[in-house]
C-alpha atoms as a PDB file:
ATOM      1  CA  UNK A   1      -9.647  30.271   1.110  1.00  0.00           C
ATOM      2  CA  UNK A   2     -10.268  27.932   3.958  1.00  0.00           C
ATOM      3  CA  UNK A   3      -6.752  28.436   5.361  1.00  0.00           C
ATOM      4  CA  UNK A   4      -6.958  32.123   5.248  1.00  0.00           C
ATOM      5  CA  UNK A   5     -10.568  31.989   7.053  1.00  0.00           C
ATOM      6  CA  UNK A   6      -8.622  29.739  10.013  1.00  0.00           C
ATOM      7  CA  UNK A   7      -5.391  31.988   9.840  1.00  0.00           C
ATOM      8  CA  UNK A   8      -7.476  34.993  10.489  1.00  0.00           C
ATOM      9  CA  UNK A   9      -9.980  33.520  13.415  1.00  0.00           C
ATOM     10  CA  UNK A  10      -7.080  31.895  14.782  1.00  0.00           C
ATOM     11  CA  UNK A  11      -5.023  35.519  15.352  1.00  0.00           C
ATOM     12  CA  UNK A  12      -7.791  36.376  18.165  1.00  0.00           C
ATOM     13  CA  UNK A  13      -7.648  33.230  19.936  1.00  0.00           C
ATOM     14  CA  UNK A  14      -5.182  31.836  22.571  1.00  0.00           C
ATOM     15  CA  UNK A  15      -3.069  29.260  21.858  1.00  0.00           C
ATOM     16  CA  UNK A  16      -5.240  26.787  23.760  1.00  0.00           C
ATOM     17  CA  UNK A  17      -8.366  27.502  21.774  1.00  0.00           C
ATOM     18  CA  UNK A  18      -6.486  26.872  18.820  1.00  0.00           C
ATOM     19  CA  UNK A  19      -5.247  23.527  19.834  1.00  0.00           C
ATOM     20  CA  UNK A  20      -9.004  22.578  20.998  1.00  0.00           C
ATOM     21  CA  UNK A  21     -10.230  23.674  16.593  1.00  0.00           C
ATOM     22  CA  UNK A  22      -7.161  22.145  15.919  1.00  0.00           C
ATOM     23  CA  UNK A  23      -8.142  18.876  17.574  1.00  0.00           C
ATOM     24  CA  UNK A  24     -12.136  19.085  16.474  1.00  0.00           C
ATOM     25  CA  UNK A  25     -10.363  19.386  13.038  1.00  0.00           C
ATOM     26  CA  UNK A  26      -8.666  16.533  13.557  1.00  0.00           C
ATOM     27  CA  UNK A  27     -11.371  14.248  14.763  1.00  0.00           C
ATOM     28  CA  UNK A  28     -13.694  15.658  12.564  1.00  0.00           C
ATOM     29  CA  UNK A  29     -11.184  14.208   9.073  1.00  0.00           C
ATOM     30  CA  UNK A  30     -10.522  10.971  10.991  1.00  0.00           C
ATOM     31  CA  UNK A  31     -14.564  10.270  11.173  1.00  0.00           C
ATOM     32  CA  UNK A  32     -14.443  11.246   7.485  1.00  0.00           C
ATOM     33  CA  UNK A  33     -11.665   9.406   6.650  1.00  0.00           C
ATOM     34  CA  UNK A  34     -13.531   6.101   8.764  1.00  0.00           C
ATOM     35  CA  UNK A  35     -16.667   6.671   6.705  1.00  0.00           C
ATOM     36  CA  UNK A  36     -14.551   7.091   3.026  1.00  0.00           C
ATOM     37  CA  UNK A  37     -13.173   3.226   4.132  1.00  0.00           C
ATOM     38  CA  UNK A  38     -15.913   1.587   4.931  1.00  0.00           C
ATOM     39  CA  UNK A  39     -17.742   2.129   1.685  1.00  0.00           C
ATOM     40  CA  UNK A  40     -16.598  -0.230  -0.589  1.00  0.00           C
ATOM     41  CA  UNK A  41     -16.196   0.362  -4.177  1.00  0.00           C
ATOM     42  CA  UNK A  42     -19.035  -0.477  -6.311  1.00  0.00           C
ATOM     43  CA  UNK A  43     -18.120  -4.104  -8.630  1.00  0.00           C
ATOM     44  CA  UNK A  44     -14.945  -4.362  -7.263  1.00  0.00           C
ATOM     45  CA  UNK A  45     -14.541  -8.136  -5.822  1.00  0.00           C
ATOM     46  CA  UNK A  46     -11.536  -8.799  -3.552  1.00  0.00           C
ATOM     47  CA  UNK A  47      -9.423 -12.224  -5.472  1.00  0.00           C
ATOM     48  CA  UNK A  48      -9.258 -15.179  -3.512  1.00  0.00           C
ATOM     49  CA  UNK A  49      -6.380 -15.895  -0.830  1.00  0.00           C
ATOM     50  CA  UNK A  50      -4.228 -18.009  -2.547  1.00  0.00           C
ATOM     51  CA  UNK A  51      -4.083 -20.992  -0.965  1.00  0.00           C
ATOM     52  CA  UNK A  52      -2.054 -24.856  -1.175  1.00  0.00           C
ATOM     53  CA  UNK A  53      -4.602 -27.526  -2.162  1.00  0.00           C
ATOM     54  CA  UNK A  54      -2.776 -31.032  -1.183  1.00  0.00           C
ATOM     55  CA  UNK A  55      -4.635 -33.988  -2.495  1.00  0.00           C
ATOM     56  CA  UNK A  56      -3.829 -37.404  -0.788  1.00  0.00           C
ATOM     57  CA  UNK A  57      -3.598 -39.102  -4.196  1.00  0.00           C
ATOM     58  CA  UNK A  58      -0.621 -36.786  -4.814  1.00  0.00           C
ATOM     59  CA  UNK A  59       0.671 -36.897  -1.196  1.00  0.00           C
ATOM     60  CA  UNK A  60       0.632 -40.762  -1.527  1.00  0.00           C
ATOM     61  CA  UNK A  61       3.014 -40.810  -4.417  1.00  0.00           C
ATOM     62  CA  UNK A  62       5.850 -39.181  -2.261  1.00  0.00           C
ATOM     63  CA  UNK A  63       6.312 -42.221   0.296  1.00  0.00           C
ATOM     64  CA  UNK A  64       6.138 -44.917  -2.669  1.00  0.00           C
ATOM     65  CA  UNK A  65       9.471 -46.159  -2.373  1.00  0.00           C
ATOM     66  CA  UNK A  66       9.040 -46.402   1.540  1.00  0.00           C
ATOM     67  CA  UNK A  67       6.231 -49.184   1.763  1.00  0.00           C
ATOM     68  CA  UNK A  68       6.399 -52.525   2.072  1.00  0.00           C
ATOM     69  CA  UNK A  69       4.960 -53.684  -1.143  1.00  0.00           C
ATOM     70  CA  UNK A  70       7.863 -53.564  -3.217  1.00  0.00           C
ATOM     71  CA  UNK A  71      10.142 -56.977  -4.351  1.00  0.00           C
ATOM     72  CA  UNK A  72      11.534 -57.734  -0.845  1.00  0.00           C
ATOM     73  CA  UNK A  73      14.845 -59.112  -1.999  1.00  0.00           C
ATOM     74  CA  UNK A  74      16.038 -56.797  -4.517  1.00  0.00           C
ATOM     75  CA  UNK A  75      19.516 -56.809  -3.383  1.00  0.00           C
ATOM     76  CA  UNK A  76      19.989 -60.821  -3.327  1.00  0.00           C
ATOM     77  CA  UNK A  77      22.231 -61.096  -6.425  1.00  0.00           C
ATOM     78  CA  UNK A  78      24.290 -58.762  -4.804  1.00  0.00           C
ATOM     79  CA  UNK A  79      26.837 -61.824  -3.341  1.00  0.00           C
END
């Protein structure tokens, strides 16, 4: 119905008028559209980002066989 209304209001208008409704149509559905967005659904929560949680304890455990507290001469029965 709405698209027949247009169609026939549109027949006595030049082609620049119709591209000036066209355009007031067109900001008109993008304010709509802006307003629809920013409402946001009732109880829905957004999840969490995930995220990596690194915890020095378990960082630590990587460079164990690096430090300096281990037997010193492990290799001396090697000759």
């Amino acid at each position: 119905m709405l698209n027949k209304l247009i169609q026939t209001v549109a027949e006595k208008l030049d082609a620049s008028e119709v591209r000036t409704m066209s355009n007031y149509l067109k900001t008109l559905a993008d304010a709509k559209k802006a307003a629809d967005k920013a409402k946001p659904a009732p109880g829905q929560k957004k999840a969490p980002k995930a995220t990596l949680k690194v915890n020095k304890a378990s960082n630590k455990q990587i460079y164990d066989d690096y430090d300096g507290r281990d037997d010193f001469d492990d290799y001396e029965d090697f000759m």
